[in-house]
PDB file of N, CA and C in Angstrom:
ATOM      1  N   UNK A   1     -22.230  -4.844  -3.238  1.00  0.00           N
ATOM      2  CA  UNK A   1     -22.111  -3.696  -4.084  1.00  0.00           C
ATOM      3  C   UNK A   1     -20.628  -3.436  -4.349  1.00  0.00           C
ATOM      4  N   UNK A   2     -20.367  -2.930  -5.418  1.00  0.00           N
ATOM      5  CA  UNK A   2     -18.808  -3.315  -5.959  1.00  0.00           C
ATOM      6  C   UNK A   2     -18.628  -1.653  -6.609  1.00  0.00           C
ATOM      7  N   UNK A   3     -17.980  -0.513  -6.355  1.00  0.00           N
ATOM      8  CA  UNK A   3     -17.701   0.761  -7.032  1.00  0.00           C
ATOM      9  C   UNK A   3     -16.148  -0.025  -7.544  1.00  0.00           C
ATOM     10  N   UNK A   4     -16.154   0.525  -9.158  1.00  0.00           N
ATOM     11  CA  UNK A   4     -15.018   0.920  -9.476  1.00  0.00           C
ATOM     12  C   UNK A   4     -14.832   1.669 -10.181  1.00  0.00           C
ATOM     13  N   UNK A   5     -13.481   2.828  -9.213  1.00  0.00           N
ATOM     14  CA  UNK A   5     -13.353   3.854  -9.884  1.00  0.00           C
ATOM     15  C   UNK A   5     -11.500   3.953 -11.021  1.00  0.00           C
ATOM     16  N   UNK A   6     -11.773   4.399 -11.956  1.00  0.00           N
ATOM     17  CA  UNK A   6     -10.850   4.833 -13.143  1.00  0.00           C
ATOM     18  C   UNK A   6     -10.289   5.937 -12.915  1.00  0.00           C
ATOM     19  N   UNK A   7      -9.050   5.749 -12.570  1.00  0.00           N
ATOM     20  CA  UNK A   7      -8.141   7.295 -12.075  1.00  0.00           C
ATOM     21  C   UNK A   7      -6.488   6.923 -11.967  1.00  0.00           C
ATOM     22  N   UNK A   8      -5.838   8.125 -12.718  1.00  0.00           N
ATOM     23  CA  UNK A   8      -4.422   7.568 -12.358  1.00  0.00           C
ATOM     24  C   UNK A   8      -4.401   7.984 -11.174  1.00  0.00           C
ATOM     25  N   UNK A   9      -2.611   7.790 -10.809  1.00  0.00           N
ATOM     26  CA  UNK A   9      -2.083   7.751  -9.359  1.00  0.00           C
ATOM     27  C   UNK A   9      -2.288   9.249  -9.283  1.00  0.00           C
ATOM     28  N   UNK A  10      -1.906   9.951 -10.367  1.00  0.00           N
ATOM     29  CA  UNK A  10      -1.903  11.262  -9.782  1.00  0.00           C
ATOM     30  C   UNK A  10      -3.186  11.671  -9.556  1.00  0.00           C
ATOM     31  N   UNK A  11      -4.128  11.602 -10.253  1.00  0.00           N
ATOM     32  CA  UNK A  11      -5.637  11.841  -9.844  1.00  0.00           C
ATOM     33  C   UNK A  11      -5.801  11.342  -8.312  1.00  0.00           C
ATOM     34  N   UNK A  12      -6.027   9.920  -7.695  1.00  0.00           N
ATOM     35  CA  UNK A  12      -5.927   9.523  -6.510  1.00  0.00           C
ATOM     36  C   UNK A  12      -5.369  10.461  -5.450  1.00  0.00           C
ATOM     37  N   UNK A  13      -3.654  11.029  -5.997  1.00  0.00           N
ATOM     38  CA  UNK A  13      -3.026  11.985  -4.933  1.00  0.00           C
ATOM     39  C   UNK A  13      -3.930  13.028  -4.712  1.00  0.00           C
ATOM     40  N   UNK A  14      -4.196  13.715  -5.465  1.00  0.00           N
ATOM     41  CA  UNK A  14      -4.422  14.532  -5.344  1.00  0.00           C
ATOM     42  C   UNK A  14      -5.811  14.598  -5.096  1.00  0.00           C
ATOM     43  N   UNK A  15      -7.012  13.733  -5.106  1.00  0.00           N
ATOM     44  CA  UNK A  15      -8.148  13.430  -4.772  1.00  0.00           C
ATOM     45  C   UNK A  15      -8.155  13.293  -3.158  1.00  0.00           C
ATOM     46  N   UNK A  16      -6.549  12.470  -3.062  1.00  0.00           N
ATOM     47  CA  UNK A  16      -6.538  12.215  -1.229  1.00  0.00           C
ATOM     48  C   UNK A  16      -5.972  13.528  -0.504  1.00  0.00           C
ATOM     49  N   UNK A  17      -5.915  14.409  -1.263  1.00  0.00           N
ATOM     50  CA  UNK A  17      -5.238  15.452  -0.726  1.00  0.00           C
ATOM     51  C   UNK A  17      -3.695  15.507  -0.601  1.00  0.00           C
ATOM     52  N   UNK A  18      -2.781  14.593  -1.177  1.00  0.00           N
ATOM     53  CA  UNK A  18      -1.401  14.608  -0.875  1.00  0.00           C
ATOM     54  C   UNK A  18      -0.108  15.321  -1.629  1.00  0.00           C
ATOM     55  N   UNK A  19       0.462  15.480  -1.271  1.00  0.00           N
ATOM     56  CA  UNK A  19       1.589  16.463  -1.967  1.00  0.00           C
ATOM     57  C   UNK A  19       2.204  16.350  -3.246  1.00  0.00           C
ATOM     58  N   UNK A  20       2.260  16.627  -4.088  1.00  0.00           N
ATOM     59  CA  UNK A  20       3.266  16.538  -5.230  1.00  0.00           C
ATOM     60  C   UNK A  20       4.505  16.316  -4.626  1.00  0.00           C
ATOM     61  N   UNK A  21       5.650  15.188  -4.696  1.00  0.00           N
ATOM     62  CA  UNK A  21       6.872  14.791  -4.265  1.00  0.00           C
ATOM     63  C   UNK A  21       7.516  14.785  -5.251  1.00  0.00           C
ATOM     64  N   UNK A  22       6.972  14.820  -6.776  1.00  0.00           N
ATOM     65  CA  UNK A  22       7.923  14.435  -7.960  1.00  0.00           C
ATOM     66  C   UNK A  22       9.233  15.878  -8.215  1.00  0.00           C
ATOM     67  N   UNK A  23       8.762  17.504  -7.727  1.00  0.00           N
ATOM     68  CA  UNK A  23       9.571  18.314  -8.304  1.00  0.00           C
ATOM     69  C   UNK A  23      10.759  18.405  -6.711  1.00  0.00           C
ATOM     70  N   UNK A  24      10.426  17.352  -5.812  1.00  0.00           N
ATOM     71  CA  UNK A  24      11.819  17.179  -4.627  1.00  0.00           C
ATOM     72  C   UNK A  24      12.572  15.899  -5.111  1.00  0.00           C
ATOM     73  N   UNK A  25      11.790  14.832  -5.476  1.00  0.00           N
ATOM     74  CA  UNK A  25      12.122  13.657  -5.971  1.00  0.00           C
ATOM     75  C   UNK A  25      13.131  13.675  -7.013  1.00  0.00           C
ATOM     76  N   UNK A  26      12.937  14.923  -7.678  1.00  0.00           N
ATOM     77  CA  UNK A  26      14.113  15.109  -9.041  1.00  0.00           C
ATOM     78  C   UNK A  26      15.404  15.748  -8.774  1.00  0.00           C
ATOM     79  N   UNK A  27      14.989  16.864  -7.932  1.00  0.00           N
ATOM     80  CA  UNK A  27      15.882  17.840  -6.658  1.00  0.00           C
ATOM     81  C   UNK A  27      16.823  17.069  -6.490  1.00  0.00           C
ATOM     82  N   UNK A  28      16.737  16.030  -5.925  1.00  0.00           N
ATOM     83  CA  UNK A  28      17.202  15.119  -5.007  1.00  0.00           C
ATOM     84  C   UNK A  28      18.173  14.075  -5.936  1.00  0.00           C
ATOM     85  N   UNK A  29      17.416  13.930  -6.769  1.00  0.00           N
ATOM     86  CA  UNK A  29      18.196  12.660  -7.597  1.00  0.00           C
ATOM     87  C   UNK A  29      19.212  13.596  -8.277  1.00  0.00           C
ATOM     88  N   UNK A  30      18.746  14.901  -9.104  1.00  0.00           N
ATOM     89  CA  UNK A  30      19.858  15.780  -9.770  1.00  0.00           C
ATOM     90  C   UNK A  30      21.169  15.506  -8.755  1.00  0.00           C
ATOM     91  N   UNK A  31      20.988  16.049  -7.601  1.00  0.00           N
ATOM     92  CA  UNK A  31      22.289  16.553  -6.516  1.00  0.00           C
ATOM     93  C   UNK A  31      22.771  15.312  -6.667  1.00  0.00           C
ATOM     94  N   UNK A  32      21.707  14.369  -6.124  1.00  0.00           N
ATOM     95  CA  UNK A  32      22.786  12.654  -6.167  1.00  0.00           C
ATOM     96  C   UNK A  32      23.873  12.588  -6.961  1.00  0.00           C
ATOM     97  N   UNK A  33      22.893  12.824  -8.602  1.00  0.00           N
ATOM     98  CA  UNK A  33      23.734  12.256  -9.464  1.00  0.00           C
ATOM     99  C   UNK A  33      24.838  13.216  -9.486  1.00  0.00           C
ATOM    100  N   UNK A  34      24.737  14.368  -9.689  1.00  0.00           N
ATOM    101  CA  UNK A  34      26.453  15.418 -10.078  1.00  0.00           C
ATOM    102  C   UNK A  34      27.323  14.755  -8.579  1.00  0.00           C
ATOM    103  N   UNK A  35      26.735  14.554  -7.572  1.00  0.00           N
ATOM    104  CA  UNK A  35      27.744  14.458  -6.467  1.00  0.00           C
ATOM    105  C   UNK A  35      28.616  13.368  -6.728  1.00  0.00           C
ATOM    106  N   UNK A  36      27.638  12.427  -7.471  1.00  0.00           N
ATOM    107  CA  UNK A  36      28.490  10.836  -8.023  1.00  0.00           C
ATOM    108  C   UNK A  36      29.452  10.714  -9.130  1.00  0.00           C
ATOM    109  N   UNK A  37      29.015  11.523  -9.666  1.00  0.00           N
ATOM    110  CA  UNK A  37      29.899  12.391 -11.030  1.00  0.00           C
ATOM    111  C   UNK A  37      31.171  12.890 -10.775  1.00  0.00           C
ATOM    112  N   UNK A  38      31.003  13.848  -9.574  1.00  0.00           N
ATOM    113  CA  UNK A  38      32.100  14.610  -8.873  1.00  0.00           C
ATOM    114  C   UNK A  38      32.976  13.590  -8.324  1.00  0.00           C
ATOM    115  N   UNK A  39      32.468  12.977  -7.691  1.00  0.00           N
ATOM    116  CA  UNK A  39      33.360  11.595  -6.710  1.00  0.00           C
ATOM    117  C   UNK A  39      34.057  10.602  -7.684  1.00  0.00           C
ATOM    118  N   UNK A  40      33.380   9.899  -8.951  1.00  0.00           N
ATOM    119  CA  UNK A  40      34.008   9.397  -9.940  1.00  0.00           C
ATOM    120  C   UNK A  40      35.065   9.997 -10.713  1.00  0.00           C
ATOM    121  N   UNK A  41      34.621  11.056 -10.796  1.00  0.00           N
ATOM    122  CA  UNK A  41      35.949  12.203 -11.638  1.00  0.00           C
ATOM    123  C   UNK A  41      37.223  12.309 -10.877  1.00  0.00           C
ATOM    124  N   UNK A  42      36.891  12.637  -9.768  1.00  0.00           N
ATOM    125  CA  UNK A  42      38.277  12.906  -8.097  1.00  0.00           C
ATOM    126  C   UNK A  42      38.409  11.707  -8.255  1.00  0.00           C
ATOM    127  N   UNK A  43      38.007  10.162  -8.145  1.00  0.00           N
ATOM    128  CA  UNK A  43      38.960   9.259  -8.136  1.00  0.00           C
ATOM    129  C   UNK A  43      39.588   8.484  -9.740  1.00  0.00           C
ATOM    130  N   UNK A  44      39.466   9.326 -10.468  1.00  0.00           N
ATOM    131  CA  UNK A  44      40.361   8.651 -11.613  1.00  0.00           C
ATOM    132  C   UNK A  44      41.681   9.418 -11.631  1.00  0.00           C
ATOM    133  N   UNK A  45      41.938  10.174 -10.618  1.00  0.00           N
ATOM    134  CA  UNK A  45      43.322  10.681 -10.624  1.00  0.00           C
ATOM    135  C   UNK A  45      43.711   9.880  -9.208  1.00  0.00           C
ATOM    136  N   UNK A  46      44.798   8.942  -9.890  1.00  0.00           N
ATOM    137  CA  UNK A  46      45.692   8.459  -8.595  1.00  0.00           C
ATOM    138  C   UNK A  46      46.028   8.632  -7.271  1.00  0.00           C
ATOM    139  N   UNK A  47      46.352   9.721  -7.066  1.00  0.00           N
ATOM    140  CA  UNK A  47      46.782  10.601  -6.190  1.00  0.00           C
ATOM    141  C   UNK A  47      45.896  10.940  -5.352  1.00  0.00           C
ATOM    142  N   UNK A  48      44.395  11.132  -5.730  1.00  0.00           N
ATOM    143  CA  UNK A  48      43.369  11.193  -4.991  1.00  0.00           C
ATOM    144  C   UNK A  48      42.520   9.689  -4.166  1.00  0.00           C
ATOM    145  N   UNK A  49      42.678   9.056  -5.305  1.00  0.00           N
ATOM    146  CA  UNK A  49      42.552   7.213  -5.246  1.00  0.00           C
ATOM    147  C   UNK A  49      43.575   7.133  -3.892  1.00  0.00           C
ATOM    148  N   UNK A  50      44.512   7.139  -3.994  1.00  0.00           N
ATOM    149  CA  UNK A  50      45.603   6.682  -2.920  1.00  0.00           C
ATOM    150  C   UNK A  50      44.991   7.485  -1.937  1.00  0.00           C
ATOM    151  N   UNK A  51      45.347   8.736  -1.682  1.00  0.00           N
ATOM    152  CA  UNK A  51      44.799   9.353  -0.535  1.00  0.00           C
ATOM    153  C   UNK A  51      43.432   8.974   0.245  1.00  0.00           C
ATOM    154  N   UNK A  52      42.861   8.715  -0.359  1.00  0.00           N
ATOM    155  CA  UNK A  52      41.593   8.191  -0.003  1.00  0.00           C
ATOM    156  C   UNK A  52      41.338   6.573   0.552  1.00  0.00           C
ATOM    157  N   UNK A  53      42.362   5.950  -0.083  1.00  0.00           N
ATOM    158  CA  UNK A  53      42.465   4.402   0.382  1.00  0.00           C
ATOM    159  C   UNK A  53      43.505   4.701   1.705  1.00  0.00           C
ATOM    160  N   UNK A  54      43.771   5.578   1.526  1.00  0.00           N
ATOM    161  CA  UNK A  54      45.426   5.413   2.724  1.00  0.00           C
ATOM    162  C   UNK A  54      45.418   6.932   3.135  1.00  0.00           C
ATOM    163  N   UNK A  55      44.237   7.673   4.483  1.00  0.00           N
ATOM    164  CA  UNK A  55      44.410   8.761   4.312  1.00  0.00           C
ATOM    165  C   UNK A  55      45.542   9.327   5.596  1.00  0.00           C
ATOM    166  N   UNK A  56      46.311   8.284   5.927  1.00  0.00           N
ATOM    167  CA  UNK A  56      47.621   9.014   6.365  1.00  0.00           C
ATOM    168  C   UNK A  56      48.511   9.020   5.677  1.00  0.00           C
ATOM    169  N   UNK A  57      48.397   8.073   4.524  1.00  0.00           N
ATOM    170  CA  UNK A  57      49.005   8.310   3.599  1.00  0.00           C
ATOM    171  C   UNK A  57      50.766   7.432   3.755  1.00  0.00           C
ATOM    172  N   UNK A  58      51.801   7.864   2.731  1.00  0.00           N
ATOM    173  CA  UNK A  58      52.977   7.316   3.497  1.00  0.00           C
ATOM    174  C   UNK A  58      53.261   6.534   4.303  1.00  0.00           C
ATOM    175  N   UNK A  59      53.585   8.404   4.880  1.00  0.00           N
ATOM    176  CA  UNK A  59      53.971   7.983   6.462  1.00  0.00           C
ATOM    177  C   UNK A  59      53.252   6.874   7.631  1.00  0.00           C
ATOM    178  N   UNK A  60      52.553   6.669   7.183  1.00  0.00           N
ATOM    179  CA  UNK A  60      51.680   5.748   8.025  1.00  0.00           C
ATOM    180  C   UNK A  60      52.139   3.988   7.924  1.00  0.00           C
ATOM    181  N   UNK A  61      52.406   4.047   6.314  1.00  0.00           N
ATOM    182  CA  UNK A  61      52.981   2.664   6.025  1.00  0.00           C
ATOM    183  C   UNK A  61      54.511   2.925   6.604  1.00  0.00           C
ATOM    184  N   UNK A  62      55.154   3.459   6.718  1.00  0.00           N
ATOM    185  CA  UNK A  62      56.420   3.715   7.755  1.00  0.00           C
ATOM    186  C   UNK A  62      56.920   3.430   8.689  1.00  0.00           C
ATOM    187  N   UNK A  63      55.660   4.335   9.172  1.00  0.00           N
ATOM    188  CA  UNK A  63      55.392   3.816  10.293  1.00  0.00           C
ATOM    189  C   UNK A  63      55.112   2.165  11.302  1.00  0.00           C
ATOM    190  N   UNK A  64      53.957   2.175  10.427  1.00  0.00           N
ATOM    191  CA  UNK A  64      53.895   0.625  10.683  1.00  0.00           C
ATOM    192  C   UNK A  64      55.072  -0.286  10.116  1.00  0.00           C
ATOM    193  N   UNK A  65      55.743  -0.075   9.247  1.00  0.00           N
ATOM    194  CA  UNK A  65      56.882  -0.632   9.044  1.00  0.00           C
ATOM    195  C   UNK A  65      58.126  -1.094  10.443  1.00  0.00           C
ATOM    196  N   UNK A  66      58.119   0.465  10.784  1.00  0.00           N
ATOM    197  CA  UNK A  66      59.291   0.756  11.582  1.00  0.00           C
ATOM    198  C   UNK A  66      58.742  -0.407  13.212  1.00  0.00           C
ATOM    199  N   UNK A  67      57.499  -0.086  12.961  1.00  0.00           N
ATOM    200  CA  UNK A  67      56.860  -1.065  14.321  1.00  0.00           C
ATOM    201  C   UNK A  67      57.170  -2.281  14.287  1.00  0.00           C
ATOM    202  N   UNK A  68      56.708  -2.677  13.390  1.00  0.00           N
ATOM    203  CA  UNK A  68      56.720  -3.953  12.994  1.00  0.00           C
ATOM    204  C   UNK A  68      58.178  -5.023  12.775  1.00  0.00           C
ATOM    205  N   UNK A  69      59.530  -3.839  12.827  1.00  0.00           N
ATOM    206  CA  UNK A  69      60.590  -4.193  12.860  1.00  0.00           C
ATOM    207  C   UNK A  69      61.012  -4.091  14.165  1.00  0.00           C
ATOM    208  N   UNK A  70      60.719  -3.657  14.608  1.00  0.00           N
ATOM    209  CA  UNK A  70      60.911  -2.974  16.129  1.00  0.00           C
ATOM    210  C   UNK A  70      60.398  -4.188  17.278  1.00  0.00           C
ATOM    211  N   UNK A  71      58.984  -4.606  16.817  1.00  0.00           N
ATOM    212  CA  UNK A  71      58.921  -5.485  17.328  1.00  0.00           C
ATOM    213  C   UNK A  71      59.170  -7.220  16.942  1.00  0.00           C
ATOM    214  N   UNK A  72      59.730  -7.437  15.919  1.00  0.00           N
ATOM    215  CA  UNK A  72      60.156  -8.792  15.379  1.00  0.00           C
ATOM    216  C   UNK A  72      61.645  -8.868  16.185  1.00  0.00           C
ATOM    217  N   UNK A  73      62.487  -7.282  16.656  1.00  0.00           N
ATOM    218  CA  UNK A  73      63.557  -7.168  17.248  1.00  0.00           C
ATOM    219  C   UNK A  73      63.164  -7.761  18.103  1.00  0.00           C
ATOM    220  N   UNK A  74      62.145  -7.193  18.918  1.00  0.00           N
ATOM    221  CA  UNK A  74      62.038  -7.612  20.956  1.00  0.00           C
ATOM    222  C   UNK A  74      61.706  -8.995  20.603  1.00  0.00           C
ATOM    223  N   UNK A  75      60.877 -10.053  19.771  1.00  0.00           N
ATOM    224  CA  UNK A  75      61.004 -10.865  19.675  1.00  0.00           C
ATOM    225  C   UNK A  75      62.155 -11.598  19.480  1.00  0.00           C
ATOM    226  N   UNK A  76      62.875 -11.392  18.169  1.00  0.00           N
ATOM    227  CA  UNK A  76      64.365 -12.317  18.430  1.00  0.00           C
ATOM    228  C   UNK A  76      64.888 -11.911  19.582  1.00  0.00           C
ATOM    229  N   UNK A  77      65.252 -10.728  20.255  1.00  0.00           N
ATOM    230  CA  UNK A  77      65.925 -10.731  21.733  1.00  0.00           C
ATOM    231  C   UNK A  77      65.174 -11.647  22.897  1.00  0.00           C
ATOM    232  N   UNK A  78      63.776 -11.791  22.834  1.00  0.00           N
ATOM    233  CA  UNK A  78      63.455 -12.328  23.923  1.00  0.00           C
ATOM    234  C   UNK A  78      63.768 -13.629  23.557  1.00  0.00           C
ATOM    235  N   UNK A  79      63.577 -14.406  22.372  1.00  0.00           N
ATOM    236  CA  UNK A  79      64.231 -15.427  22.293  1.00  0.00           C
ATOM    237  C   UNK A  79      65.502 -16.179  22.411  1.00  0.00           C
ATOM    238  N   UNK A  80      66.282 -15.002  21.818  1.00  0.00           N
ATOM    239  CA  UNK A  80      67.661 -15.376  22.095  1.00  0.00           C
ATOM    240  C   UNK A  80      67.904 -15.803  23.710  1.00  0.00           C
ATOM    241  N   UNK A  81      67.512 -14.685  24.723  1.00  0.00           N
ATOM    242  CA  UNK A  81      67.834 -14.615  26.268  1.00  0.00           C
ATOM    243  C   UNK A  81      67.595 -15.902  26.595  1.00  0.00           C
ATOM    244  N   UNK A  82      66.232 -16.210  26.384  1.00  0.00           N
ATOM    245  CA  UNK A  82      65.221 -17.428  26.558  1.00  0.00           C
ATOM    246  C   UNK A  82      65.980 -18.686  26.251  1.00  0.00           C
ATOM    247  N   UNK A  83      66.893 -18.981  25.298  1.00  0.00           N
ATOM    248  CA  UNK A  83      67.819 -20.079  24.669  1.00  0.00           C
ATOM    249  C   UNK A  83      69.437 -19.875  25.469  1.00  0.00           C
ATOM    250  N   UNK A  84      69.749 -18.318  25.724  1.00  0.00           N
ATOM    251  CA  UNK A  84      71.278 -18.791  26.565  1.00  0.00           C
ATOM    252  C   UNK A  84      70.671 -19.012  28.252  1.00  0.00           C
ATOM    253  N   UNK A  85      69.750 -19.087  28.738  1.00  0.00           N
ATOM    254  CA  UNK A  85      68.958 -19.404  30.078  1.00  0.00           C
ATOM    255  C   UNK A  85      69.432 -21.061  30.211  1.00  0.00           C
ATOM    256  N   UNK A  86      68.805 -21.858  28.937  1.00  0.00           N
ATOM    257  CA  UNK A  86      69.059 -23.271  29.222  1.00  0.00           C
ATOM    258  C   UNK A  86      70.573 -23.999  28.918  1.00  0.00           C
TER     259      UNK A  86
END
């Protein structure tokens, strides 16, 4: 024996008793989308772009600068010592 029944999805939902999701489903996508909107807009100004790629910003490349010289120093010194030894 073979029933077939003719019904959209929404008929089915609501035949099975289940919730309408479509007026959260839209809720949801609205907020998405302005939030993506908002975030695209803040990064076409530079300044925000940078901050965001580099959020110490500067000083941070400076920083690591100043390290990075600092230690290429202790390297040539330890080398140098290392060469008047022999």
């Amino acid at each position: 024996m073979k029933i077939i029944i003719d019904m959209s999805p929404e008929e089915a939902r609501k035949m099975m008793g289940f919730p309408d999701l479509e007026p959260l489903q839209t809720a949801i996508m609205d907020k998405m989308q302005a939030q993506m909107e908002e975030y695209f807009t803040s990064m076409s100004d530079p300044e925000v772009l940078f901050s965001k790629l580099m959020p110490m910003g500067i000083q941070a490349m400076e920083n690591y600068k100043t390290f990075m010289g600092e230690m290429a120093k202790a390297s040539m010194n330890s080398m140098s010592s290392d060469n008047s030894k022999d």
